[in-house]
N, C-alpha and C. Protein backbone atom coordinates (compact mmCIF):
# COMPACT_ATOMS: atom_id res chain seq x y z
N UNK A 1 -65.92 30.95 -82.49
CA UNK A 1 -66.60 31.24 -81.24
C UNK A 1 -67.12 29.93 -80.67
N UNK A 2 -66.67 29.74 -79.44
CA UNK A 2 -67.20 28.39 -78.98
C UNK A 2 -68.59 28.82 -78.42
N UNK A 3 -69.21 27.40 -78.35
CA UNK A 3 -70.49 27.40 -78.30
C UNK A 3 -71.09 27.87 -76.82
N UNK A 4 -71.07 28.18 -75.64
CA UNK A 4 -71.57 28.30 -74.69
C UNK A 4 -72.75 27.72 -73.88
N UNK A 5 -72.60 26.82 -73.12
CA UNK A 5 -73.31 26.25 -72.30
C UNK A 5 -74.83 27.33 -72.03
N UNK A 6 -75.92 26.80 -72.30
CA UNK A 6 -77.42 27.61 -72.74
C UNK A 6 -77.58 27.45 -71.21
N UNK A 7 -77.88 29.22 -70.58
CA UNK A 7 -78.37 28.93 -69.21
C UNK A 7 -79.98 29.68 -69.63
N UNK A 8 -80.63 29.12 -68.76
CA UNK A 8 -82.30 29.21 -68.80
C UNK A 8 -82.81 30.29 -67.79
N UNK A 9 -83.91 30.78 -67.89
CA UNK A 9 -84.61 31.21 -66.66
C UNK A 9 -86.03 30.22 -66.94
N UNK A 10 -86.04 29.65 -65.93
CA UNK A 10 -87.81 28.89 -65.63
C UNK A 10 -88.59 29.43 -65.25
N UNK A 11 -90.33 29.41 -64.94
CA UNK A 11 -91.05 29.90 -64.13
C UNK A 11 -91.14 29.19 -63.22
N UNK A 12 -92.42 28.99 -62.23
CA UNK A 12 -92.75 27.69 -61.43
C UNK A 12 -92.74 26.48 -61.83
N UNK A 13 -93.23 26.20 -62.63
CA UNK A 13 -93.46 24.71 -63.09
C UNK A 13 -92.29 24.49 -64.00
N UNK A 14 -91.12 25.13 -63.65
CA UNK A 14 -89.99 24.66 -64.39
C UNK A 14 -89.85 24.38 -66.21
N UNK A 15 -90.77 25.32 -66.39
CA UNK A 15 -90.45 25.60 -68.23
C UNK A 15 -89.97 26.79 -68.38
N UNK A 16 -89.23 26.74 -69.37
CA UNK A 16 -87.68 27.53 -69.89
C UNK A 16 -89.08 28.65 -70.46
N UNK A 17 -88.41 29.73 -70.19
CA UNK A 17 -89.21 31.16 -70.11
C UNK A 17 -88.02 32.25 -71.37
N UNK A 18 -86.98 32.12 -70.69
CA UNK A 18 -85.91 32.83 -71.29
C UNK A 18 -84.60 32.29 -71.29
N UNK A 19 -83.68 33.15 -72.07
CA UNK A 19 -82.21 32.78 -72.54
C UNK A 19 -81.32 33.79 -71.49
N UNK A 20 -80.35 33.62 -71.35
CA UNK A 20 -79.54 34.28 -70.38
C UNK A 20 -77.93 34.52 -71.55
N UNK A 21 -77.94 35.60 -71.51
CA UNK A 21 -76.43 35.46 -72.92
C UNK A 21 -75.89 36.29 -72.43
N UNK A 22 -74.63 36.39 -72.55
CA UNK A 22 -73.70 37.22 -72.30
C UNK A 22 -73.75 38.30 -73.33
N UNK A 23 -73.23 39.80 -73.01
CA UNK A 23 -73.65 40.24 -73.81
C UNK A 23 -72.84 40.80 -75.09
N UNK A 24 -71.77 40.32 -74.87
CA UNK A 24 -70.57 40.03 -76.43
C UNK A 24 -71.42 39.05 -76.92
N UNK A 25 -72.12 37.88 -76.95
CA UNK A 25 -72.88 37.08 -77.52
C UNK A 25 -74.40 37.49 -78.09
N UNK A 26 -74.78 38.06 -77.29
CA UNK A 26 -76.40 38.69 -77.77
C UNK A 26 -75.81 40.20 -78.93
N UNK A 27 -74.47 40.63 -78.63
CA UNK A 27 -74.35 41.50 -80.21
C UNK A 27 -74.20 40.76 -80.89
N UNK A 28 -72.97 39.48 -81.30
CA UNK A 28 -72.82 39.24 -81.97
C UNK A 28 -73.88 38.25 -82.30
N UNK A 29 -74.92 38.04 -82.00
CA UNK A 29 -76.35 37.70 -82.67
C UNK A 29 -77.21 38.82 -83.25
N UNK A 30 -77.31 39.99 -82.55
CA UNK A 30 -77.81 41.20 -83.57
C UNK A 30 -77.02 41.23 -84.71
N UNK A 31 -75.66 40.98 -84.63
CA UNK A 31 -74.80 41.90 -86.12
C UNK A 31 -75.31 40.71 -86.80
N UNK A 32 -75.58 39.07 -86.47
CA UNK A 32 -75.66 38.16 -87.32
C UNK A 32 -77.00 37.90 -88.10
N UNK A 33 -77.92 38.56 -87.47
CA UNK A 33 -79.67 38.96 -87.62
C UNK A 33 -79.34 39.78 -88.64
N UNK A 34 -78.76 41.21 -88.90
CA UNK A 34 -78.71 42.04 -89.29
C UNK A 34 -78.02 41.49 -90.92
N UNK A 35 -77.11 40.99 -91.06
CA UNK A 35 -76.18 40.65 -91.78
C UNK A 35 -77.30 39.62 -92.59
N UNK A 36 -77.85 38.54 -92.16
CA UNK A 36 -78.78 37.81 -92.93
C UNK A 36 -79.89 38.45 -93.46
N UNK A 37 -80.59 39.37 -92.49
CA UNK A 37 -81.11 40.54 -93.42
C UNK A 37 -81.04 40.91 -94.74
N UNK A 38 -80.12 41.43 -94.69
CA UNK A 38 -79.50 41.78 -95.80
C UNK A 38 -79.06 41.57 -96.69
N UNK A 39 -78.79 40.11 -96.50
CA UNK A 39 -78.58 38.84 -97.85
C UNK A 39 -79.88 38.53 -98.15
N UNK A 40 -81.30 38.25 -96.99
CA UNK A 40 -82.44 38.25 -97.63
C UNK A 40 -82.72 39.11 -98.49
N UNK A 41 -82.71 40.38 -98.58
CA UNK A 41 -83.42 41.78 -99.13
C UNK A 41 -82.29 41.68 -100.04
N UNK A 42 -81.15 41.29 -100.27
CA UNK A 42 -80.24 41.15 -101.64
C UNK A 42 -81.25 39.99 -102.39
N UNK A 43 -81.31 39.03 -101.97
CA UNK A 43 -81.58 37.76 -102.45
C UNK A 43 -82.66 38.28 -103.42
N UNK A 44 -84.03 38.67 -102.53
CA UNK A 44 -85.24 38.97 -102.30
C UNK A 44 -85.02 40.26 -104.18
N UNK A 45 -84.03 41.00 -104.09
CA UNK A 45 -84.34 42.12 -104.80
C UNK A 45 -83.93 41.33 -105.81
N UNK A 46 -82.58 40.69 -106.02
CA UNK A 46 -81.90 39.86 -107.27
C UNK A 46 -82.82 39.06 -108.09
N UNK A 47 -83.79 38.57 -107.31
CA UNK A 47 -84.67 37.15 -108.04
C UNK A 47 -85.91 37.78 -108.74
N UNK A 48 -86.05 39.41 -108.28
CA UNK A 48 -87.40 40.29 -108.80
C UNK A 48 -87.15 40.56 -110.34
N UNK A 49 -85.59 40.57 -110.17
CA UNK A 49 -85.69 41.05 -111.96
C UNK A 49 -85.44 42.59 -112.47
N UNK A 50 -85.40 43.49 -111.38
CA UNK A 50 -86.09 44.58 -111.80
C UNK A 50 -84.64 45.30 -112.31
N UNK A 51 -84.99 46.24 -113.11
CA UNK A 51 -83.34 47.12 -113.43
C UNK A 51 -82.94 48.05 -112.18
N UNK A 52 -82.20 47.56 -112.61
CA UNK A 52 -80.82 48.29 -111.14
C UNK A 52 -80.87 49.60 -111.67
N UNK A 53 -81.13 50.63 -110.95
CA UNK A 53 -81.16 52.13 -111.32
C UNK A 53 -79.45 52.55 -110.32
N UNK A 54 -78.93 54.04 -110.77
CA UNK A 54 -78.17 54.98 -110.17
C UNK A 54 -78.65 55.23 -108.86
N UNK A 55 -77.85 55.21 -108.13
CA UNK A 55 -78.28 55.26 -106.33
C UNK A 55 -78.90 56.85 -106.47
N UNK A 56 -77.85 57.91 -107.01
CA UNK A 56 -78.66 59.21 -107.04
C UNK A 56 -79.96 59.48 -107.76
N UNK A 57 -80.64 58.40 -108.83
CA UNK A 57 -81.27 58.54 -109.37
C UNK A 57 -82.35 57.89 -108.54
N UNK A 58 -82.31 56.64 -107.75
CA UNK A 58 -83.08 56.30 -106.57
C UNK A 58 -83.45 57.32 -105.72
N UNK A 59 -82.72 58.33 -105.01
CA UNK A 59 -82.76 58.99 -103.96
C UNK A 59 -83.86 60.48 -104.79
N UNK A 60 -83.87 60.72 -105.53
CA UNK A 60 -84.19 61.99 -106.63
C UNK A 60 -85.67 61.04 -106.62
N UNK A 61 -85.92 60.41 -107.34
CA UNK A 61 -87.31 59.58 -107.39
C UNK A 61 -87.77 59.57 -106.17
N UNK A 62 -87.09 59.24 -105.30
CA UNK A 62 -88.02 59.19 -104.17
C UNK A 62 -88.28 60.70 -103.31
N UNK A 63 -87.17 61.53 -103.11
CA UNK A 63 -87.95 62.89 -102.84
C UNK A 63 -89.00 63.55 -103.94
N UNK A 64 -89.12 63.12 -105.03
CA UNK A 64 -90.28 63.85 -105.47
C UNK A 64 -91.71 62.87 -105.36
N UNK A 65 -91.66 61.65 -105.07
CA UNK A 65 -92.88 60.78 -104.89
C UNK A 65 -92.93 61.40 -103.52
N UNK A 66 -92.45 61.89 -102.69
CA UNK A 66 -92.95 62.74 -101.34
C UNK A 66 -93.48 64.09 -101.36
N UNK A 67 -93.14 64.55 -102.50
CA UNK A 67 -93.87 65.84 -102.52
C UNK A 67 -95.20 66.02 -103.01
């Protein structure tokens, strides 16, 4: 993806206020937000240590801590 020339919006006194993106570019900055996310909260869970449980056994624990 080439880089795109950054257009601005100013106020009066000519300081940059906002970004102007096209909007194939502002998704593919959500999916890229989203995606690092998610390597954080991988990262984040990997370095805790904790034992990896059964996804159904996750989901079962947690409807009864709601009741």
């Amino acid at each position: 993806m080439a880089i795109p020339k950054p257009r601005f919006v100013v106020d009066d006194r000519g300081e940059k206020t906002a970004v102007i993106l096209d909007i194939a570019e502002y998704r593919k900055l959500l999916e890229d937000a989203e995606e690092l996310e998610a390597i954080r909260a991988y990262d984040s869970a990997k370095a805790a240590g904790d034992e990896a449980i059964p996804f159904e056994q996750a989901v079962a624990e947690i409807e009864r801590d709601r009741k």
